[in-house]
Protein backbone atom coordinates (compact mmCIF):
# COMPACT_ATOMS: atom_id res chain seq x y z
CA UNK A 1 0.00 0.00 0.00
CA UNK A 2 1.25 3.38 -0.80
CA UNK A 3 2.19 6.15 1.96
CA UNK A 4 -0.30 8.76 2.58
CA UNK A 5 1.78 10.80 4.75
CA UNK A 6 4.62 11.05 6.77
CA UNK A 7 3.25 11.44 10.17
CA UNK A 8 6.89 11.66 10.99
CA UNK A 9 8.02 14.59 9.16
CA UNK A 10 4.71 16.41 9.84
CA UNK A 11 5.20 16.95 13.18
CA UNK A 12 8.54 18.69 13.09
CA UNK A 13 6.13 21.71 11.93
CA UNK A 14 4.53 20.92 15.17
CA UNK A 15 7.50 20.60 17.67
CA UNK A 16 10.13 23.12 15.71
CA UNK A 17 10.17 26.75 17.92
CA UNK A 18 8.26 29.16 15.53
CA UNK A 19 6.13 26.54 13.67
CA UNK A 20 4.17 25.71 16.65
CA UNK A 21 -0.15 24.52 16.57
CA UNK A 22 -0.81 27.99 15.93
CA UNK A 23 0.99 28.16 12.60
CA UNK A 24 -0.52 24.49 11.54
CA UNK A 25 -3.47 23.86 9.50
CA UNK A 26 -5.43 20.90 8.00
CA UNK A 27 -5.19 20.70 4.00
CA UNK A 28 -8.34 18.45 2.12
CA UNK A 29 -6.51 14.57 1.81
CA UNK A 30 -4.73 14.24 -0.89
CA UNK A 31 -7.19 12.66 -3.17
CA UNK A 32 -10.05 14.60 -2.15
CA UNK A 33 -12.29 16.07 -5.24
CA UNK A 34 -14.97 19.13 -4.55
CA UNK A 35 -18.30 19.00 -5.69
CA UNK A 36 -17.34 20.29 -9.43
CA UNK A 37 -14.84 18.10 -9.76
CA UNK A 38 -11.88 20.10 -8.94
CA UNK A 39 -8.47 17.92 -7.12
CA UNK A 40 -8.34 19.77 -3.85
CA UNK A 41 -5.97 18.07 -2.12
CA UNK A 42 -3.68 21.00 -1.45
CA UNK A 43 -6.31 23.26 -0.31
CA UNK A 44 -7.34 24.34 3.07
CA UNK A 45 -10.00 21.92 4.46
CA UNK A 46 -11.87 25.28 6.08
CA UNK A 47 -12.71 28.26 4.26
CA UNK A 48 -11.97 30.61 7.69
CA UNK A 49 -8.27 28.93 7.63
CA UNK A 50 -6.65 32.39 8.13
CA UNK A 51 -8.28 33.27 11.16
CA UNK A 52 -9.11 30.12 12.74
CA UNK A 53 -6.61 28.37 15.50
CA UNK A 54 -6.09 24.86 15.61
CA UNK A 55 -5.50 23.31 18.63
CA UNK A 56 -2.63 20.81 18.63
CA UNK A 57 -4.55 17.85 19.86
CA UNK A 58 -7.13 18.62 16.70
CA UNK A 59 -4.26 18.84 14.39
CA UNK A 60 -2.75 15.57 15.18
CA UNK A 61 -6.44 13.97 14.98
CA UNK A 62 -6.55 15.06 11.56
CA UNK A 63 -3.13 13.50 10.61
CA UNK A 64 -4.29 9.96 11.98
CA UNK A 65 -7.48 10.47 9.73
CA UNK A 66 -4.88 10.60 7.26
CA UNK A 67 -4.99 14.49 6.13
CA UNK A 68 -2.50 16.94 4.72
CA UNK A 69 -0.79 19.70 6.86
CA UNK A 70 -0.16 23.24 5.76
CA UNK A 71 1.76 26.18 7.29
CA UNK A 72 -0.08 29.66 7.75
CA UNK A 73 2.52 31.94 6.37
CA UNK A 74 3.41 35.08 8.93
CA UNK A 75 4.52 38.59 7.92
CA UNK A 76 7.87 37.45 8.81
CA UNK A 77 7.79 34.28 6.34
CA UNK A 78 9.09 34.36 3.04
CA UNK A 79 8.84 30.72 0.84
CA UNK A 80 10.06 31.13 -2.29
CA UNK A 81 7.94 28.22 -4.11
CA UNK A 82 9.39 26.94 -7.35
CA UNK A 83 7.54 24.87 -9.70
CA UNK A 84 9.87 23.53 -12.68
CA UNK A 85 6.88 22.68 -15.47
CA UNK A 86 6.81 26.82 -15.74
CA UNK A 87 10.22 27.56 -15.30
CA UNK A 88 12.52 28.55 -18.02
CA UNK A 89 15.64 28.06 -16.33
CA UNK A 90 16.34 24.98 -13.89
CA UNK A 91 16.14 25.22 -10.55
CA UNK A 92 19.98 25.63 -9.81
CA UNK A 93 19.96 28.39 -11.60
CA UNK A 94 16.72 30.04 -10.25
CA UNK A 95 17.83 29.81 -6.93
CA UNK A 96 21.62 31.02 -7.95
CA UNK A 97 20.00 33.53 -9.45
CA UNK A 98 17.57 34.69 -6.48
CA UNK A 99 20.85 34.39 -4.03
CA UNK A 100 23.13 36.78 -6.30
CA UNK A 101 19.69 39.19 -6.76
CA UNK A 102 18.64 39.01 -2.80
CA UNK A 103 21.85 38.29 -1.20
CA UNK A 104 20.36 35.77 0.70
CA UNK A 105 22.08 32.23 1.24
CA UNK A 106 18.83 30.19 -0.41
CA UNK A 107 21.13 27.12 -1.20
CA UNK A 108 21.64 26.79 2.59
CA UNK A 109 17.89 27.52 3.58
CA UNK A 110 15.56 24.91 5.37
CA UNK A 111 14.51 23.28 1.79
CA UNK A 112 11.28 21.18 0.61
CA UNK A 113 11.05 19.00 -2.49
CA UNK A 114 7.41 19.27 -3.31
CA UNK A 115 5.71 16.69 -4.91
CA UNK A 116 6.13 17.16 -7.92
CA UNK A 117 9.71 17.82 -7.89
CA UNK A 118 9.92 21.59 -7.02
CA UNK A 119 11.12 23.27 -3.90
CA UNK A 120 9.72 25.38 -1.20
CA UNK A 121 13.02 27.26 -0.03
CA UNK A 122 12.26 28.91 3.59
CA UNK A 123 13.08 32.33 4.26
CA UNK A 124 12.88 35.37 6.39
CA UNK A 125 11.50 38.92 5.75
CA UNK A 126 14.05 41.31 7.05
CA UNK A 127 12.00 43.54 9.42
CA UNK A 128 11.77 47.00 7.83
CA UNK A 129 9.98 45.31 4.80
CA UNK A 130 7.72 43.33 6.64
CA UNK A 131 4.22 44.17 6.26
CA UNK A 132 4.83 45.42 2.71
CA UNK A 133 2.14 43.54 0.66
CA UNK A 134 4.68 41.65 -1.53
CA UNK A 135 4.09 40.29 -5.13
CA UNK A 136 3.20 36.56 -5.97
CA UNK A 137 5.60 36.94 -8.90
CA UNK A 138 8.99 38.99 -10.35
CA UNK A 139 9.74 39.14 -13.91
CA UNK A 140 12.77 37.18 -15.00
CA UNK A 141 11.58 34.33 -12.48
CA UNK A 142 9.01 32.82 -14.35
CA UNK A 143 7.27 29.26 -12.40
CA UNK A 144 8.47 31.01 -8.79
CA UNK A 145 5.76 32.12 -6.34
CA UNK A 146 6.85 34.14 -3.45
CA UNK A 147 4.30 33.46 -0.44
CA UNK A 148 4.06 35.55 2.45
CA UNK A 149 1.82 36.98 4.96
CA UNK A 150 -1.93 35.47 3.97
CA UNK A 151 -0.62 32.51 2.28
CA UNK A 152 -0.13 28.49 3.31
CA UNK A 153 1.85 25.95 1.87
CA UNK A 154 1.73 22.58 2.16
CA UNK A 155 4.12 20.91 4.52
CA UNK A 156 6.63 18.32 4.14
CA UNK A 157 5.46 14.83 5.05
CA UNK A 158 2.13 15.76 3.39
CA UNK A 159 0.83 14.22 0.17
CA UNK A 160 0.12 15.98 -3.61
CA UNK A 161 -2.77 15.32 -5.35
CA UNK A 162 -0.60 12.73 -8.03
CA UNK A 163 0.72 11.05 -5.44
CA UNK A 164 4.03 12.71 -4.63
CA UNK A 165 5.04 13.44 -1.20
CA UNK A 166 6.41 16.85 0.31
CA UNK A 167 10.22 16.04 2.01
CA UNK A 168 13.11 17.97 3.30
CA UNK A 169 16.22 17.72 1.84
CA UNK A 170 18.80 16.69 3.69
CA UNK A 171 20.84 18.81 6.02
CA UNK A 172 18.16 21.49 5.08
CA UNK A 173 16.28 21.59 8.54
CA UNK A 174 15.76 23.34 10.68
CA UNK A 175 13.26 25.43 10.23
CA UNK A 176 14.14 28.45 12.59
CA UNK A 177 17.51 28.58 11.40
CA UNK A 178 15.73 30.47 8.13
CA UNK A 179 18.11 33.34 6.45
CA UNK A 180 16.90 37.17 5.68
């Protein structure tokens, strides 16, 4: 039978300093399909996700029922989300090319491999631009998503709707130890 999470890897959202209950949220299951027959499964599983707090004990409930976990993204959080079926360059290079641009040490960050073979690259918002509405794309960076403030992603252990699961690359933990 085929994994449908890694309760494992799921919870170091939940134990890690800074990525506590409060930051946790229950995505749809992996395989779940709305009512007009859209995959869902890396959705929020309530619509009032970004002001609703999950207590721990829930959150771990809905892992043994086999659901997805995502992270509500802070005004501090930066994930730079890269998705290689719309990227023009590979993913080396994007994220060479973000480091040089940002001066930020990306190939060092706490690191995801989504799944479907992208990354979610964990990062800090230095503090005098936080709360600066940022945009989901830049020109020149075409198939990377910056997320912020308002935003989840999906977190590693979880499952994508095709099967794939969410990891961390190793040596790329943990997730406090982010760069600005």
């Amino acid at each position: 039978m085929a994994k449908i999470f890694d309760k494992a890897a799921l919870t170091v959202y939940l134990k890690e300093e800074g990525f506590l209950a409060a930051r946790a949220l229950p995505l749809n299951p992996w395989d779940h399909v709305d009512n007009l027959g859209r995959v869902r499964g890396k959705t929020p599983r309530d619509s009032d996700w970004p002001r609703r707090q999950y207590k721990l004990n829930d959150v771990y409930k809905w892992l043994d029922r086999s659901g997805n976990l995502g992270i509500r993204l802070l005004e501090s959080d930066l994930v730079f989300d890269f998705d290689p079926r719309n990227m023009d360059m590979s993913l080396e290079e994007a994220v060479t090319a973000l480091d040089i641009e940002f001066g930020m040490d990306l190939a060092n960050a706490p690191t995801v491999r989504t799944g479907s073979g992208g990354l979610h690259i964990y990062a800090q918002i230095p503090p005098q631009f936080q709360g600066i509405k940022l945009r989901n794309e830049i020109e020149g960076y075409k198939g990377v998503e910056f997320k912020s403030a308002g935003r989840q992603v999906v977190a590693a252990g979880s499952r994508r709707p095709n099967g794939g699961m969410y990891k961390f690359l190793p040596g790329k933990r943990p997730l406090t130890k982010r760069p600005t």
